[in-house]
Protein backbone atom coordinates (compact mmCIF):
# COMPACT_ATOMS: atom_id res chain seq x y z
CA UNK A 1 -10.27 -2.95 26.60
CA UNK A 2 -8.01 -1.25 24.01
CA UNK A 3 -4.59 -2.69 23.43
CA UNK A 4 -1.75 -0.24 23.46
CA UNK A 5 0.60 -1.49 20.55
CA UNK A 6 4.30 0.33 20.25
CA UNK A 7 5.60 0.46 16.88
CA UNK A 8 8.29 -1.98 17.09
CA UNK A 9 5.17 -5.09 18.02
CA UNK A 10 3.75 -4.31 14.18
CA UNK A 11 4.26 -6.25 11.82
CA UNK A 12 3.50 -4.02 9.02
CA UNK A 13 3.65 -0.06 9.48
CA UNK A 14 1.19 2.64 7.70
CA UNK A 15 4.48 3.22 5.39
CA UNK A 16 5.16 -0.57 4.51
CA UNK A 17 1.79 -0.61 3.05
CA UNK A 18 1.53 2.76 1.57
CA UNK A 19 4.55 2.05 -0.37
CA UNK A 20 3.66 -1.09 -1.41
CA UNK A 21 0.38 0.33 -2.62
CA UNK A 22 2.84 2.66 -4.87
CA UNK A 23 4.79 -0.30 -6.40
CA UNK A 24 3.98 -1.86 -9.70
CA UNK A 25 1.80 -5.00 -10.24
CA UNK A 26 5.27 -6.55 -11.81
CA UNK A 27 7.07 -5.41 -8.55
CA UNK A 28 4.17 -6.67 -6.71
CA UNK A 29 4.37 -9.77 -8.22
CA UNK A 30 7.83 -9.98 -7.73
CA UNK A 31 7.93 -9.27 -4.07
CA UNK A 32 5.14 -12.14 -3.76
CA UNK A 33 7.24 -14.62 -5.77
CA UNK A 34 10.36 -13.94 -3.34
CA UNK A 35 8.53 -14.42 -0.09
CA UNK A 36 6.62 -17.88 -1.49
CA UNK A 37 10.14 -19.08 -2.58
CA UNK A 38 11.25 -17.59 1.01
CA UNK A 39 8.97 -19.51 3.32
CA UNK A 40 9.29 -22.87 1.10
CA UNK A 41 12.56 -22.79 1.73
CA UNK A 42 12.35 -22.06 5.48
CA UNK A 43 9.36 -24.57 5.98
CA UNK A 44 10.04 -27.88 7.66
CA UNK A 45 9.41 -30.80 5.40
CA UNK A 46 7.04 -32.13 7.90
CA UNK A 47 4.70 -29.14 7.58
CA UNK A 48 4.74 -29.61 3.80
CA UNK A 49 3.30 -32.75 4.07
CA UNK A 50 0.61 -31.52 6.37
CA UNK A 51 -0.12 -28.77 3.78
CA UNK A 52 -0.21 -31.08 0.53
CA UNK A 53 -2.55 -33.52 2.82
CA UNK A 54 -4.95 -30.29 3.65
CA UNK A 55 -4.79 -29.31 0.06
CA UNK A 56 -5.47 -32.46 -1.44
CA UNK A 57 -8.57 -32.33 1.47
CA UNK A 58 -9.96 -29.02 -0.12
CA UNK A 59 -8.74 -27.12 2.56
């Protein structure tokens, strides 16, 4: 059974990743370095601890 996806359920469009396949590696880089510093500042302390635990693990 095929799932019929609109346009507005993606995530990431044909364009988003065409144009990041144009950038840079230092733009790249960049744009990597802004979303890690992003979602450490949006995660809950809790789930940091769960991470560090996993990663300490060899997870």
């Amino acid at each position: 059974m095929k799932r019929n996806k609109r346009k507005s359920d993606e995530i990431f469009n044909l364009d988003d990743i065409k144009a990041y396949m144009r950038m840079s590696a230092k733009d790249k880089l960049c744009w990597l370095e802004r979303a890690v510093k992003f979602l450490h500042k949006i995660t809950p302390a809790e789930n940091k601890e769960i991470w560090e635990k996993l990663k300490e693990r060899g997870f």
